[in-house]
Protein backbone atom coordinates (compact mmCIF):
# COMPACT_ATOMS: atom_id res chain seq x y z
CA UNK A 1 50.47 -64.33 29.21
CA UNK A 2 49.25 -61.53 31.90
CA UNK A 3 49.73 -57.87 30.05
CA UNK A 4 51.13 -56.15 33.14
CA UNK A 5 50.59 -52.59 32.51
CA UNK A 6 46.42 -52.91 32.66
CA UNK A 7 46.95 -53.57 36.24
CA UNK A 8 49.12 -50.25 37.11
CA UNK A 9 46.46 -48.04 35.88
CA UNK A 10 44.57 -46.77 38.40
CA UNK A 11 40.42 -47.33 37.65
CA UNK A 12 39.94 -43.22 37.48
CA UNK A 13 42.20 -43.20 34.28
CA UNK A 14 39.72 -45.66 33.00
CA UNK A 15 36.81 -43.16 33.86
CA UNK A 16 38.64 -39.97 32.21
CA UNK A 17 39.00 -41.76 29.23
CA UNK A 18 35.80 -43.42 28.84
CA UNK A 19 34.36 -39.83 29.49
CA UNK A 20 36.48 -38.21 27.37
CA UNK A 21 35.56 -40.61 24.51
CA UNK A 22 32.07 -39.93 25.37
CA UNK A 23 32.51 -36.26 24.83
CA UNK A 24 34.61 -36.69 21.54
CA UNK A 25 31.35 -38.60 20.43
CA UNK A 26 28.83 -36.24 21.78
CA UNK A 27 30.64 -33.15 19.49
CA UNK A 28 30.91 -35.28 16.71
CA UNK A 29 27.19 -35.99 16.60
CA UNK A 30 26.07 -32.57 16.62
CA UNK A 31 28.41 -31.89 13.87
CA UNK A 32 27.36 -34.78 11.70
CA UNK A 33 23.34 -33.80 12.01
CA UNK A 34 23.41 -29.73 12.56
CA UNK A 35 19.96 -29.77 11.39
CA UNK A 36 18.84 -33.05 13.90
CA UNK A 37 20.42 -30.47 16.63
CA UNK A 38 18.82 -27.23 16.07
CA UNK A 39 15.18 -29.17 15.54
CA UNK A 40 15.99 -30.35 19.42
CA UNK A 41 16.97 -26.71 20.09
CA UNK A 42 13.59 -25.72 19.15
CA UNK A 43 11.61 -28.72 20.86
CA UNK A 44 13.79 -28.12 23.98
CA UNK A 45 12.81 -23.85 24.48
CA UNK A 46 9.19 -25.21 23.85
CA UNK A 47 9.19 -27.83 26.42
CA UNK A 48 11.78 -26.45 29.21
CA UNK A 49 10.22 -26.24 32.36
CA UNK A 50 12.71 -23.12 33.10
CA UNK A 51 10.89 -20.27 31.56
CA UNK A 52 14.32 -18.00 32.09
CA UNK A 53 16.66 -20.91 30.07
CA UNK A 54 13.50 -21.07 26.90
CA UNK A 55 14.38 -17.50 26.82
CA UNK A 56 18.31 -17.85 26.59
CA UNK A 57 17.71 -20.95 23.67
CA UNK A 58 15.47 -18.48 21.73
CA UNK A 59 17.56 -15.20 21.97
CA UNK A 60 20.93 -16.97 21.56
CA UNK A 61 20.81 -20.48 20.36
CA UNK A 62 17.87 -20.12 17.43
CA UNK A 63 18.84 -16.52 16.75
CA UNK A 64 21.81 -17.65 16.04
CA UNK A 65 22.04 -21.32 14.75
CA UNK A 66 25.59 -21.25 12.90
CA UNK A 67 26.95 -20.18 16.43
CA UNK A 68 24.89 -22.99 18.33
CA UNK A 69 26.13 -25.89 15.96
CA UNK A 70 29.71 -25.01 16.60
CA UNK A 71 29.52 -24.15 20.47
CA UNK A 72 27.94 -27.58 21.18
CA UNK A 73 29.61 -28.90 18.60
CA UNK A 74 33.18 -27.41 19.99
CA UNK A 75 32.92 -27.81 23.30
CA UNK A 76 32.14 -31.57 23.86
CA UNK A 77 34.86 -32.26 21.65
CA UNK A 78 37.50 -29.67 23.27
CA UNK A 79 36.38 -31.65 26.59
CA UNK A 80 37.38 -34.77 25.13
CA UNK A 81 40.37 -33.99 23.88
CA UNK A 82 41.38 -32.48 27.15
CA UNK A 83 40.49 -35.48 29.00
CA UNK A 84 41.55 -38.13 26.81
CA UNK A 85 45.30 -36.40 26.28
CA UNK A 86 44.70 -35.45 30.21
CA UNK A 87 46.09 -32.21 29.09
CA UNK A 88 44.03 -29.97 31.32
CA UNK A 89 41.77 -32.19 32.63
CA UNK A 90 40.18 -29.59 34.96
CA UNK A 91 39.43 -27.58 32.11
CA UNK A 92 38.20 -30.84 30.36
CA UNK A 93 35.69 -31.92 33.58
CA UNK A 94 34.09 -28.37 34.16
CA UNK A 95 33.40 -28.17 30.37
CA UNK A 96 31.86 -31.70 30.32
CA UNK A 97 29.90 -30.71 33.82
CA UNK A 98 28.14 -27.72 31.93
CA UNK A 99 26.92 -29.71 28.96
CA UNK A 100 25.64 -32.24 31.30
CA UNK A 101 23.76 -29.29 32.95
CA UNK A 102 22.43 -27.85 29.37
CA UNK A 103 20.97 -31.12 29.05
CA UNK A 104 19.97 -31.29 32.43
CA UNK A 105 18.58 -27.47 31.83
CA UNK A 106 16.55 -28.45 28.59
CA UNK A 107 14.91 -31.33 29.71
CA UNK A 108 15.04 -32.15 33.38
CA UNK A 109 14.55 -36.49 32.53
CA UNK A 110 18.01 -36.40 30.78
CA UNK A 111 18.99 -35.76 34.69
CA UNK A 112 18.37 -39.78 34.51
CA UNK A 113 21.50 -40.08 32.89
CA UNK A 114 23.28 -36.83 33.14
CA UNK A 115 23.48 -36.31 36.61
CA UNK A 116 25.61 -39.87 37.08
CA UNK A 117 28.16 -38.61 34.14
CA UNK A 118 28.53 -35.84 36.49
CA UNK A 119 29.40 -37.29 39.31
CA UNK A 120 31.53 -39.41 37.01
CA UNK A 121 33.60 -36.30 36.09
CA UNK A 122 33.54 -35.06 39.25
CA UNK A 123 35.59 -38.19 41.00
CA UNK A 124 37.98 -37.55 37.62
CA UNK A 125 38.14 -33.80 38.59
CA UNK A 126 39.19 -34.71 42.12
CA UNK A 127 40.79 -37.58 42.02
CA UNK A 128 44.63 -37.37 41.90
CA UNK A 129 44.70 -40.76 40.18
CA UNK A 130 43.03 -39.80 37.73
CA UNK A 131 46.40 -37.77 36.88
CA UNK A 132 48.17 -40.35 36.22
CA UNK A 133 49.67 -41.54 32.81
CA UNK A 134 48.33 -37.58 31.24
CA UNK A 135 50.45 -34.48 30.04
CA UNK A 136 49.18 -32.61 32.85
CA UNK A 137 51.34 -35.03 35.10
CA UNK A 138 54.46 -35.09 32.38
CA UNK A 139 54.44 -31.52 32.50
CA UNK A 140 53.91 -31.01 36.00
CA UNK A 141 57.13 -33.55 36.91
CA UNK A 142 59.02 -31.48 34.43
CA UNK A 143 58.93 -28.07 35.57
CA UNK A 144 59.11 -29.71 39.42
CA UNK A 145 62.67 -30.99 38.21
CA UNK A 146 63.50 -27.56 36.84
């Protein structure tokens, strides 16, 4: 017996919620192993390349640790939540786009994998199918009826 309702989901549904899961996982991390996060804080202002983004780690991320954990802690996981529910999922992509680029920022070989995820999240941001079967749709069909 063929479940029917895998096949009417477009493939970009797949891909928002894959990435959203991703991002739910990412937060969660950070949040499990605060300490593990702000040790990498400290490895990635001494080993960043960008002299200018060493200087924003130092003067806002280790001054300031509490605020670090839950920033990168909150924001991966408000990005997954947005793009798993699909409830604002162009809030949810440009979120998951700039911790991709912190990454990308801190250590330019994490491009290796980050720069793929954003391309990912960019065919979710601009894909209409990617719409489908999410509250941004739902809502969107309501207030067209209205």
């Amino acid at each position: 017996m063929e479940i029917s309702i895998f096949k009417k989901i477009p493939w970009p549904v797949y891909l928002r919620i894959i990435s959203g899961i991703g991002g739910l996982g990412g937060g969660l991390h950070v949040l499990i192993t605060p300490v593990e996060f702000i040790e990498k804080i400290k490895m990635f202002a001494e080993t960043t390349p960008f002299i200018w983004y060493a200087g924003i780690l130092e003067t806002i991320f280790l001054a300031n640790p509490t605020f670090a954990i839950y920033l990168m802690s909150l924001v991966p996981i408000l990005a997954g939540i947005f793009l798993i529910s699909g409830f604002c999922i162009n809030l949810g992509c440009v979120l998951g786009i700039l911790i991709s680029l912190h990454y990308i920022a801190c250590q330019p070989v994490q491009a290796i994998f980050n720069l793929p995820l954003i391309i990912l999240i960019l065919i979710v941001l601009f894909s209409k199918r990617s719409r489908r079967y999410s509250l941004d749709e739902r809502i969107f069909k309501k207030f067209q009826k209205s």
